[in-house]
N, C-alpha and C. Protein backbone atom coordinates (compact mmCIF):
# COMPACT_ATOMS: atom_id res chain seq x y z
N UNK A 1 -51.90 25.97 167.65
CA UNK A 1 -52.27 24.59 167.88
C UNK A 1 -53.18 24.17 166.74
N UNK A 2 -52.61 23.37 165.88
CA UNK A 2 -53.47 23.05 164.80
C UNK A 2 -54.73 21.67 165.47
N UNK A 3 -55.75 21.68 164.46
CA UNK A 3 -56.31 20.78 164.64
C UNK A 3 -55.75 19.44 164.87
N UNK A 4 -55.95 18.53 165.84
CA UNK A 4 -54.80 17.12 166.10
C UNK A 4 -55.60 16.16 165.47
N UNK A 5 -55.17 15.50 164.39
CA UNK A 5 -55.83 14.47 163.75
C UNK A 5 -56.38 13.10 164.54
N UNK A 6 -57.21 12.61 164.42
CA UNK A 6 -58.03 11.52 165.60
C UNK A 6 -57.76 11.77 167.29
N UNK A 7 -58.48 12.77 167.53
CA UNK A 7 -58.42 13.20 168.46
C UNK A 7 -59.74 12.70 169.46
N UNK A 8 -59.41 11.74 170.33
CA UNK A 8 -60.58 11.44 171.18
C UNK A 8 -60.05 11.77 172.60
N UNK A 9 -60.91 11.83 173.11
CA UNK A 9 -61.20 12.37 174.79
C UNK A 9 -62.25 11.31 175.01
N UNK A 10 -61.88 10.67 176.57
CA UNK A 10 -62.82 9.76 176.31
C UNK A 10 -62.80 9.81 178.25
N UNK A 11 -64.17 9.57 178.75
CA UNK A 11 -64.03 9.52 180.10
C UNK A 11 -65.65 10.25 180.58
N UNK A 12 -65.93 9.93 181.99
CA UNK A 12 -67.85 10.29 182.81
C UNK A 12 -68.48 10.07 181.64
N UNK A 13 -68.45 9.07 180.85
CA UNK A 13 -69.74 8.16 180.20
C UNK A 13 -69.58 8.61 178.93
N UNK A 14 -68.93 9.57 178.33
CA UNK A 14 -68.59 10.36 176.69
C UNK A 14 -67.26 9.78 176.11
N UNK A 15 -67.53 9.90 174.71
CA UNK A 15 -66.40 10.10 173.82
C UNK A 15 -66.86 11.25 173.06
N UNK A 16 -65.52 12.02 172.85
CA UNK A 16 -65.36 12.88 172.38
C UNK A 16 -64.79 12.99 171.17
N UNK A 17 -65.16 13.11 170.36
CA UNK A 17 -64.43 12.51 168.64
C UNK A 17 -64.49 13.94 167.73
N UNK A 18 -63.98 13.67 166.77
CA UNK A 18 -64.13 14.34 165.22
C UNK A 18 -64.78 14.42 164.47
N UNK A 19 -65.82 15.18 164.19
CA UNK A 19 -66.55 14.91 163.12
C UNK A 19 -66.02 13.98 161.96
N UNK A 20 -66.96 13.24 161.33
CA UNK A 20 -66.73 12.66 160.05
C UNK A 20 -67.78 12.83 158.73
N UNK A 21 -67.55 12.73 157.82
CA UNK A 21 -68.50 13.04 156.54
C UNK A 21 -69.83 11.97 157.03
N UNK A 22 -69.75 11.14 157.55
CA UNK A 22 -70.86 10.18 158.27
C UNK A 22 -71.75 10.55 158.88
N UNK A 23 -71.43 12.16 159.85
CA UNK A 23 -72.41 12.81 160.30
C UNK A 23 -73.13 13.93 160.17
N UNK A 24 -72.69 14.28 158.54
CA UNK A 24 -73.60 15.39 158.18
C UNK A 24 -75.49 15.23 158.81
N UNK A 25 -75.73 14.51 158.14
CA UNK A 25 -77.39 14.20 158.86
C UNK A 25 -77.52 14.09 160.00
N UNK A 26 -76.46 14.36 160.84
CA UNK A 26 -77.07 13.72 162.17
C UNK A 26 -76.94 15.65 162.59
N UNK A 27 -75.92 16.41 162.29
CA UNK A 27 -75.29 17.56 162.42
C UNK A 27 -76.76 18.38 161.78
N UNK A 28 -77.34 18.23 160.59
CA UNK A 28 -78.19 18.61 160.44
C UNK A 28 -79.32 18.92 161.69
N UNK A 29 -79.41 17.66 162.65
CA UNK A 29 -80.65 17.29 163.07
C UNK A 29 -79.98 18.04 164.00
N UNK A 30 -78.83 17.61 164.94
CA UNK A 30 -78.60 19.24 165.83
C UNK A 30 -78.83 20.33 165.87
N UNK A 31 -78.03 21.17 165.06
CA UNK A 31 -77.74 22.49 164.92
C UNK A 31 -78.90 23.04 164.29
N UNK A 32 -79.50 22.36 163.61
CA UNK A 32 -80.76 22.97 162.47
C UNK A 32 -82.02 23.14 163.85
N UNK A 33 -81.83 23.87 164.70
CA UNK A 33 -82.86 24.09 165.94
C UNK A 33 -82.99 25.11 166.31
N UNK A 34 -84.16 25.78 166.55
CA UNK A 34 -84.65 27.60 166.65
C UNK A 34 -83.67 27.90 168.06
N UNK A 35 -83.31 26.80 169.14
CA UNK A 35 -82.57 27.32 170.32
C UNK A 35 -80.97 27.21 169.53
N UNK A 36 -80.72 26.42 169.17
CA UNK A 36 -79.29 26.91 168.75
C UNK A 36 -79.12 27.72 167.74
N UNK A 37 -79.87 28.48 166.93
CA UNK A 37 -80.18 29.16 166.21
C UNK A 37 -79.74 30.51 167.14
N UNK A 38 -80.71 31.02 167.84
CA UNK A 38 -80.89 31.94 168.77
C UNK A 38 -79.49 31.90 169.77
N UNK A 39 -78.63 30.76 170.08
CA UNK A 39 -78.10 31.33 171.36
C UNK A 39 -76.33 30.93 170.47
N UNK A 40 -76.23 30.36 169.39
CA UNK A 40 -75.07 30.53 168.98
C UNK A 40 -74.81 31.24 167.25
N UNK A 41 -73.46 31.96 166.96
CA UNK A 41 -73.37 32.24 165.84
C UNK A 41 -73.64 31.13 164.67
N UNK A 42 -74.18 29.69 164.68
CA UNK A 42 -74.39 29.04 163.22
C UNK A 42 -75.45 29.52 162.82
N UNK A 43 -74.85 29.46 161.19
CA UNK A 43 -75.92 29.98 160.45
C UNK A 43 -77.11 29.06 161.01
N UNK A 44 -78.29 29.69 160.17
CA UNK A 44 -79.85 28.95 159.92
C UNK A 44 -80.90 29.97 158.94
N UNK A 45 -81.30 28.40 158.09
CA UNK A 45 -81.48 27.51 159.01
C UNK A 45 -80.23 26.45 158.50
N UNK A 46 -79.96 25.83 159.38
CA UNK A 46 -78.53 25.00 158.83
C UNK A 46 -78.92 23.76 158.18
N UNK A 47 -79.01 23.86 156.63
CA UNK A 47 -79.17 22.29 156.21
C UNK A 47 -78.04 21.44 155.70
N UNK A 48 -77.98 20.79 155.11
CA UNK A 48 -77.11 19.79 154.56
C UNK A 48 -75.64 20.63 154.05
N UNK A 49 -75.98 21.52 152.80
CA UNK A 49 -74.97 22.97 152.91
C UNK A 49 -74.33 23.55 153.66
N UNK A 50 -74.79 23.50 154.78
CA UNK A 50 -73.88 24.21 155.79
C UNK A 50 -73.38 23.02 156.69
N UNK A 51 -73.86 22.28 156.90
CA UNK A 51 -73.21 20.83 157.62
C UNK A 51 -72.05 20.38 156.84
N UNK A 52 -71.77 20.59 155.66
CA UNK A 52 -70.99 20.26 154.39
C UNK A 52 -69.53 21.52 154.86
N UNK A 53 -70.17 22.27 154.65
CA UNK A 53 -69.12 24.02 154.51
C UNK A 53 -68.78 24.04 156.13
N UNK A 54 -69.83 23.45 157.58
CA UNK A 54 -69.00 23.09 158.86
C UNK A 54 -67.82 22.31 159.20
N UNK A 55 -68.05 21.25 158.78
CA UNK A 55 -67.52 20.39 158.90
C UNK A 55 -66.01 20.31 158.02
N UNK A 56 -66.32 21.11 156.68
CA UNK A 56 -65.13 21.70 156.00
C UNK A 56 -64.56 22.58 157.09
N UNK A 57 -64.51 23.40 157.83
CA UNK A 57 -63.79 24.20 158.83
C UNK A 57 -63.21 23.67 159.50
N UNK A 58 -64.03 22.88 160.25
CA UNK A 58 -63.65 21.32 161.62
C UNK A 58 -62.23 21.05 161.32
N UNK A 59 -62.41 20.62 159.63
CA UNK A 59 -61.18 19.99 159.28
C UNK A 59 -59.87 20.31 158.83
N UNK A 60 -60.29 22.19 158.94
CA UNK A 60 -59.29 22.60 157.93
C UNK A 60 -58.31 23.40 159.25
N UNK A 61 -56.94 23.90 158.76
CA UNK A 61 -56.03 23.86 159.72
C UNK A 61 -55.71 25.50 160.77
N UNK A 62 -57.42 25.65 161.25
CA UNK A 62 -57.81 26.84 161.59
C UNK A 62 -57.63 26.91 163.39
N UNK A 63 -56.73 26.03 163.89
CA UNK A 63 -56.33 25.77 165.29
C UNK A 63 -57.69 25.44 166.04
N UNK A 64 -58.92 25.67 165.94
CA UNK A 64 -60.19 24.94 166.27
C UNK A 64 -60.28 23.63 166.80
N UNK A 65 -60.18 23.25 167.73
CA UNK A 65 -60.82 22.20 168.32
C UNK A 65 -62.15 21.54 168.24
N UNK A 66 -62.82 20.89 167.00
CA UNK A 66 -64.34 20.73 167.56
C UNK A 66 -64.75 18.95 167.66
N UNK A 67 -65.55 18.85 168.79
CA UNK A 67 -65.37 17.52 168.96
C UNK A 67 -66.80 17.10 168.85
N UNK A 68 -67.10 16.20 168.34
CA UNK A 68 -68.97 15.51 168.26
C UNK A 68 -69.06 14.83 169.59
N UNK A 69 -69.87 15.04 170.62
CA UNK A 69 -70.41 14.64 171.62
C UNK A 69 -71.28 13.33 171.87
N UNK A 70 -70.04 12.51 172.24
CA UNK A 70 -71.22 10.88 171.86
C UNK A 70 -70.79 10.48 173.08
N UNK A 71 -71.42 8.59 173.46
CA UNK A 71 -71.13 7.96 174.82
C UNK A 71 -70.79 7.25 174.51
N UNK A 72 -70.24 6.86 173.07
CA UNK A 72 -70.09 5.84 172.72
C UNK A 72 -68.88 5.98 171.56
N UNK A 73 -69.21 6.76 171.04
CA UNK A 73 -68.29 7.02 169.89
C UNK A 73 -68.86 6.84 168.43
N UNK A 74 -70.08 6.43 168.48
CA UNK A 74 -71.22 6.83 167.57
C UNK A 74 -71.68 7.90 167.58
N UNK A 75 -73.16 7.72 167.79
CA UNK A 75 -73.86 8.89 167.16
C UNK A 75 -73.76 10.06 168.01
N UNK A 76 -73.82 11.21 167.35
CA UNK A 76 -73.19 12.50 167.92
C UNK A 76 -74.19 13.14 169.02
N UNK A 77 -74.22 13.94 169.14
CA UNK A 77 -75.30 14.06 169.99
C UNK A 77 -75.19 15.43 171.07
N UNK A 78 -74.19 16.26 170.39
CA UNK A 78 -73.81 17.54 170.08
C UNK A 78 -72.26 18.06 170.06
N UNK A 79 -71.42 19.19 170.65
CA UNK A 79 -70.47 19.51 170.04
C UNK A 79 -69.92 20.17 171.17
N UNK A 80 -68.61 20.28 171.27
CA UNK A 80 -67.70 21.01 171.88
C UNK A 80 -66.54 21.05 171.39
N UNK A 81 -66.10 22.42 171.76
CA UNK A 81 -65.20 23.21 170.49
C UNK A 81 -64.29 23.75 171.78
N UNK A 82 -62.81 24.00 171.16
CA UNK A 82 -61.87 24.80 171.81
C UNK A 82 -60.72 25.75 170.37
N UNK A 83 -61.31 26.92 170.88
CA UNK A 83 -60.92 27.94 170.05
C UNK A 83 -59.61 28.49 170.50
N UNK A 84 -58.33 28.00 170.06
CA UNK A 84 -57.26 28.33 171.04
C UNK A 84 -56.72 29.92 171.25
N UNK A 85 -57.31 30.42 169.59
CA UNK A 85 -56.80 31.97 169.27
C UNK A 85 -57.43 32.53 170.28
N UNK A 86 -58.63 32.09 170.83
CA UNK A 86 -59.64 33.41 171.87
C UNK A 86 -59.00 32.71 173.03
N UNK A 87 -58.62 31.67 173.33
CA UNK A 87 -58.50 30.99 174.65
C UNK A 87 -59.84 30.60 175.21
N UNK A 88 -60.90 30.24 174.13
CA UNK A 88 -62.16 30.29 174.42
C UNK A 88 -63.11 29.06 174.41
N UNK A 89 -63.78 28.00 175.26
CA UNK A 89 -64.34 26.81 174.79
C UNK A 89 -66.04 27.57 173.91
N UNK A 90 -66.49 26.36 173.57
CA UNK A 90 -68.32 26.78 173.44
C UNK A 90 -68.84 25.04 173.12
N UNK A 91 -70.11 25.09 173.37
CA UNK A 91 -70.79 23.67 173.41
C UNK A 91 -72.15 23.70 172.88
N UNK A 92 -72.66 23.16 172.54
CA UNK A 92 -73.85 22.47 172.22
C UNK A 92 -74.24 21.46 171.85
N UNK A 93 -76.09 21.14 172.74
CA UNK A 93 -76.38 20.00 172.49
C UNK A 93 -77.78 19.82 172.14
N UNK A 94 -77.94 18.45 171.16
CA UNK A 94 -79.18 18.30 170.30
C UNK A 94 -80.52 18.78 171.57
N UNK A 95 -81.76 18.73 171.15
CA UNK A 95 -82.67 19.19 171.47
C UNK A 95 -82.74 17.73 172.04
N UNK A 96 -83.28 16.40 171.44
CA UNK A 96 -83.19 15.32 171.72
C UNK A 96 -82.43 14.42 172.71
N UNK A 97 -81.38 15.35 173.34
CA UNK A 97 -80.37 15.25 173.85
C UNK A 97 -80.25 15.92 175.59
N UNK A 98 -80.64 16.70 175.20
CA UNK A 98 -80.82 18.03 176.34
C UNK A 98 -81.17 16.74 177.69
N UNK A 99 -80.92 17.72 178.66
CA UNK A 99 -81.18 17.09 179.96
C UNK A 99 -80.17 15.85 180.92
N UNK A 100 -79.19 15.98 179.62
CA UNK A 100 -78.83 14.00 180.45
C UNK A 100 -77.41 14.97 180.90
N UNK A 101 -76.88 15.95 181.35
CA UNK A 101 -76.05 16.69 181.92
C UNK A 101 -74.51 16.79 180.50
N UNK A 102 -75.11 16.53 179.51
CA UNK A 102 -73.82 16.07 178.29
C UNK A 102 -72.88 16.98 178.28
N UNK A 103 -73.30 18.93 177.94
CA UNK A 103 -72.66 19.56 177.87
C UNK A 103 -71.65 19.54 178.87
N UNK A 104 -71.97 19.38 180.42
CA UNK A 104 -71.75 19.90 181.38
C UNK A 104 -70.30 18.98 181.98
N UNK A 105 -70.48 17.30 181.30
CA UNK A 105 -69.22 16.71 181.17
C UNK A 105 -68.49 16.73 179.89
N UNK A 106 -69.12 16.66 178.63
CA UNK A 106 -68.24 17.29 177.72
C UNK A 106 -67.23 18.28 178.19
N UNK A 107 -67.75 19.94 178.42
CA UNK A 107 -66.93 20.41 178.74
C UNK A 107 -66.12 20.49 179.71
N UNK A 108 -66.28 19.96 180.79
CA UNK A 108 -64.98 19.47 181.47
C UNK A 108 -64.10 18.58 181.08
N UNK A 109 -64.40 17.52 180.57
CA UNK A 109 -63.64 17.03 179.57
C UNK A 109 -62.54 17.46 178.74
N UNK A 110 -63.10 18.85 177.59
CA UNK A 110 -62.19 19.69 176.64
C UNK A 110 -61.46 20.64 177.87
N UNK A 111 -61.73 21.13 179.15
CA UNK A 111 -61.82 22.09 179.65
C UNK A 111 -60.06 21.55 180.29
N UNK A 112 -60.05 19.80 180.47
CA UNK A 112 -59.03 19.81 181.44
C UNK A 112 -57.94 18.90 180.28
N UNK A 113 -58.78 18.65 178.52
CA UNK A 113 -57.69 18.74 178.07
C UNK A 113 -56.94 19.61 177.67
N UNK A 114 -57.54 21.05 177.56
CA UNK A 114 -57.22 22.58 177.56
C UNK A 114 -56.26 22.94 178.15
N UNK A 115 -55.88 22.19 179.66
CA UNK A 115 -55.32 22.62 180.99
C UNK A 115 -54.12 22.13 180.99
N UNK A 116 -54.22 20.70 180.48
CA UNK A 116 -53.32 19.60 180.51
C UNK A 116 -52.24 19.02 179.42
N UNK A 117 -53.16 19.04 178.24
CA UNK A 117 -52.42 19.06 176.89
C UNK A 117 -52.18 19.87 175.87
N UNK A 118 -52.98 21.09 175.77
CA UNK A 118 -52.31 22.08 175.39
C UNK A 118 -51.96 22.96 175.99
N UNK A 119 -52.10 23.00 177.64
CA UNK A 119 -51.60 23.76 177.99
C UNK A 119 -51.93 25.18 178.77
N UNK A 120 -53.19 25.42 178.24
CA UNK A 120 -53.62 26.80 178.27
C UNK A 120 -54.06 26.78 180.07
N UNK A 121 -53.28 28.09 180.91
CA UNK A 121 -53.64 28.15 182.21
C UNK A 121 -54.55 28.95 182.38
N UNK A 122 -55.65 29.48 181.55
CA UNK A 122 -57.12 30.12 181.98
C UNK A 122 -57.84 29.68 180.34
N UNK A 123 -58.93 29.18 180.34
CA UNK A 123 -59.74 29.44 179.34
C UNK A 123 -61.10 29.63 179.56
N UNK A 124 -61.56 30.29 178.58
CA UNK A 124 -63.17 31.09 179.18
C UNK A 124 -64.22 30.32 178.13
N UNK A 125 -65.27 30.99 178.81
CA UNK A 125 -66.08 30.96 177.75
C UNK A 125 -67.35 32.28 177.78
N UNK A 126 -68.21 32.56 176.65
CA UNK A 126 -68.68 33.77 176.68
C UNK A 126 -70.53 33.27 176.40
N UNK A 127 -71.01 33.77 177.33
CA UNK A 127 -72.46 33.50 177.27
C UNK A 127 -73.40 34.62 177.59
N UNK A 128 -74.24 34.98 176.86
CA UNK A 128 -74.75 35.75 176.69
C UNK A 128 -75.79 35.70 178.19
N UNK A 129 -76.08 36.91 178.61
CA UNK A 129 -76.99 36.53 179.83
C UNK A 129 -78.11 36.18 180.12
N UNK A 130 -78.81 36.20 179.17
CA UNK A 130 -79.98 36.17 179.50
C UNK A 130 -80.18 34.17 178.91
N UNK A 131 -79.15 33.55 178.77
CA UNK A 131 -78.89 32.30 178.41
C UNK A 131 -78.67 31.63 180.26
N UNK A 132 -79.89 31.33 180.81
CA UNK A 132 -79.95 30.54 181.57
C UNK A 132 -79.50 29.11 182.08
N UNK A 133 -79.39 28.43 180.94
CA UNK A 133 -78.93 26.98 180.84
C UNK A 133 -77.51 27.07 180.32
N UNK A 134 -77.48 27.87 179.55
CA UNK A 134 -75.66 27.96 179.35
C UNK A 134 -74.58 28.58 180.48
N UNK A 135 -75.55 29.06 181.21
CA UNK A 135 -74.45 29.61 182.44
C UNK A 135 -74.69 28.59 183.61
N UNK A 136 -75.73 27.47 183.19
CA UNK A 136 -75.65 26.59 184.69
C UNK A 136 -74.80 25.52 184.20
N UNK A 137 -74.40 25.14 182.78
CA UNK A 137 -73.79 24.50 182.05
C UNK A 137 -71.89 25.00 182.81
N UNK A 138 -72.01 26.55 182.61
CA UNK A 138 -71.00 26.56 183.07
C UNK A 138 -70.55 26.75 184.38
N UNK A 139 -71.10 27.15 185.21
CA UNK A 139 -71.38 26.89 186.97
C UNK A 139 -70.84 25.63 186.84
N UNK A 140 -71.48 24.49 186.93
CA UNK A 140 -71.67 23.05 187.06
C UNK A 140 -70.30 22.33 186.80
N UNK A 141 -69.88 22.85 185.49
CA UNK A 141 -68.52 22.92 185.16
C UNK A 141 -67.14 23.60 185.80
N UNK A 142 -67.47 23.99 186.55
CA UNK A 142 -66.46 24.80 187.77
C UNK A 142 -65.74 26.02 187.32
N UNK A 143 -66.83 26.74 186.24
CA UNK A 143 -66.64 27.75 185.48
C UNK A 143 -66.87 29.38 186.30
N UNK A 144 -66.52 30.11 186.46
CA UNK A 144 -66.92 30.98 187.01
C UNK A 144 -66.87 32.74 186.29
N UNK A 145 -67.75 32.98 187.14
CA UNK A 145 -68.11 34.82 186.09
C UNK A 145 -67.45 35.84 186.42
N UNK A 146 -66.59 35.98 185.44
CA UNK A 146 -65.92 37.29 185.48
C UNK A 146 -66.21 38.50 185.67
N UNK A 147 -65.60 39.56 186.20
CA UNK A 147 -66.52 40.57 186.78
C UNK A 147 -65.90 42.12 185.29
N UNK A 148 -65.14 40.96 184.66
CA UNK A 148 -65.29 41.94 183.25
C UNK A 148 -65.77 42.37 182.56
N UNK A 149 -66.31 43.58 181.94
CA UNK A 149 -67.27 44.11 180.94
C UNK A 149 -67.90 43.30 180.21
N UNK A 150 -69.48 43.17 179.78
CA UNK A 150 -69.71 42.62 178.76
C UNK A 150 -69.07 42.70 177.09
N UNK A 151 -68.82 41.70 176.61
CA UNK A 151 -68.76 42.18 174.69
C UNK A 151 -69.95 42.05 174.07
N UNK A 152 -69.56 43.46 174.00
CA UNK A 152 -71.03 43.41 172.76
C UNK A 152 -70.32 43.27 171.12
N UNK A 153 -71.59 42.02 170.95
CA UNK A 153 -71.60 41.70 169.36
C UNK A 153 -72.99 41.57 168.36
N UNK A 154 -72.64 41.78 167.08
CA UNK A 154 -73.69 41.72 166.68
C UNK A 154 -74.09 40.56 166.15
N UNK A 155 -74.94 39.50 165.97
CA UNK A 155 -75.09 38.29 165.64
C UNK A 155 -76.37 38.03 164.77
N UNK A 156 -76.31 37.53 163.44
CA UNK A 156 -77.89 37.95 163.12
C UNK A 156 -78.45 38.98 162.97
N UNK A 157 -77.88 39.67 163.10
CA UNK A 157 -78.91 41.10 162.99
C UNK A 157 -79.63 41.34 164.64
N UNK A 158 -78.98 40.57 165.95
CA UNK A 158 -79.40 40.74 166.43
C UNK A 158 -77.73 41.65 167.96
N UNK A 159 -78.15 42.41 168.46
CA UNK A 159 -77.10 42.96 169.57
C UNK A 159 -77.06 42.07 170.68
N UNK A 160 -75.93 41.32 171.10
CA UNK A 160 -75.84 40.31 172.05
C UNK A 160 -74.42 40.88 173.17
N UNK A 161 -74.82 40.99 174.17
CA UNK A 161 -74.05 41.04 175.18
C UNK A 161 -73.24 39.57 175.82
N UNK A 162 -72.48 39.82 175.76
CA UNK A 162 -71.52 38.25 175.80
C UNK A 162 -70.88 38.48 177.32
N UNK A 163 -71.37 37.59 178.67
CA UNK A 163 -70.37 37.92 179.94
C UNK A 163 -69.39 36.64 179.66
N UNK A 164 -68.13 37.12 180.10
CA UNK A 164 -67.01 36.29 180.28
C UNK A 164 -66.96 34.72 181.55
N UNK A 165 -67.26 33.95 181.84
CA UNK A 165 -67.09 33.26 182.68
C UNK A 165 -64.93 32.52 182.47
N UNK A 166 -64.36 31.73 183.27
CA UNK A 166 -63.35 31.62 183.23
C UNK A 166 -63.06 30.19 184.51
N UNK A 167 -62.14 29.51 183.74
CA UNK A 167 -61.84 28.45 184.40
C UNK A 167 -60.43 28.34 183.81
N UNK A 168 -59.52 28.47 185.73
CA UNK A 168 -58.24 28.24 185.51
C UNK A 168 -57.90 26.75 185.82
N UNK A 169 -56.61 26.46 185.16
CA UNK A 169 -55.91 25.96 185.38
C UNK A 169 -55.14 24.96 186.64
């Protein structure tokens, strides 16, 4: 499933869009944060360079899904991604942002275009445990925990245990 060119999702108060070269600075002001630092693989600290070399990925024809998290279809205001090779979603949202439940309809959002338009009849996602807010993110989302082994990875230089949560179809 390649990346689908102007791809919006739109619906519970979000649009879901594409990055554009328009939001390097704003992508900066996200991702460049000691919690998304800590609880996902982007580099850091992430400046303008790596918002540049992201957003080059976004676009390039790596089956990746990643969508900028707005209510409007402006300003971004974080991200949700569908990785079709893992069968896997992931999300994040600005610091500035936090609290207004974004992730939690974002990803239902990607979760039931996952279900619906491409298709996929289980997709997961992997959260490390001791990530409190990312597993109520996915609770909330009608996500549930697999009683499968953790993956262990190394991230940073740091050993991260990854539990499986899963939402069918």
């Amino acid at each position: 499933m390649a990346n689908r060119s102007g791809l919006r999702l739109v619906g519970d108060g979000l649009v879901l869009r594409e990055w554009e070269r328009g939001d390097l600075a704003a992508m900066v002001k996200l991702f460049d944060d000691p919690e998304v630092a800590f609880w996902t693989p982007l580099v850091s600290p992430f400046d303008l360079e790596a918002a540049k070399a992201y957003l080059d990925r976004a676009h390039s024809d790596n089956g990746r899904i990643q969508l900028a998290i707005t209510v409007d279809g402006g300003e971004p205001m974080g991200e949700v991604l569908l990785m079709p090779d893992r069968l896997a979603l992931g999300y994040s949202v600005g610091a500035a942002f936090r609290g207004q439940r974004l992730a939690v309809r974002a990803l239902k959002l990607l979760t039931a275009y996952a279900h619906e338009e491409a298709g996929l009849p289980r997709v997961t996602l992997e959260i490390e445990g001791d990530n409190a807010a990312s597993s109520g993110v996915a609770r909330s989302a009608g996500y549930r925990l697999t009683d499968l082994p953790p993956t262990v990875v190394t991230d940073k230089g740091r050993e991260v245990s990854l539990l499986t949560w899963e939402h069918l179809g």
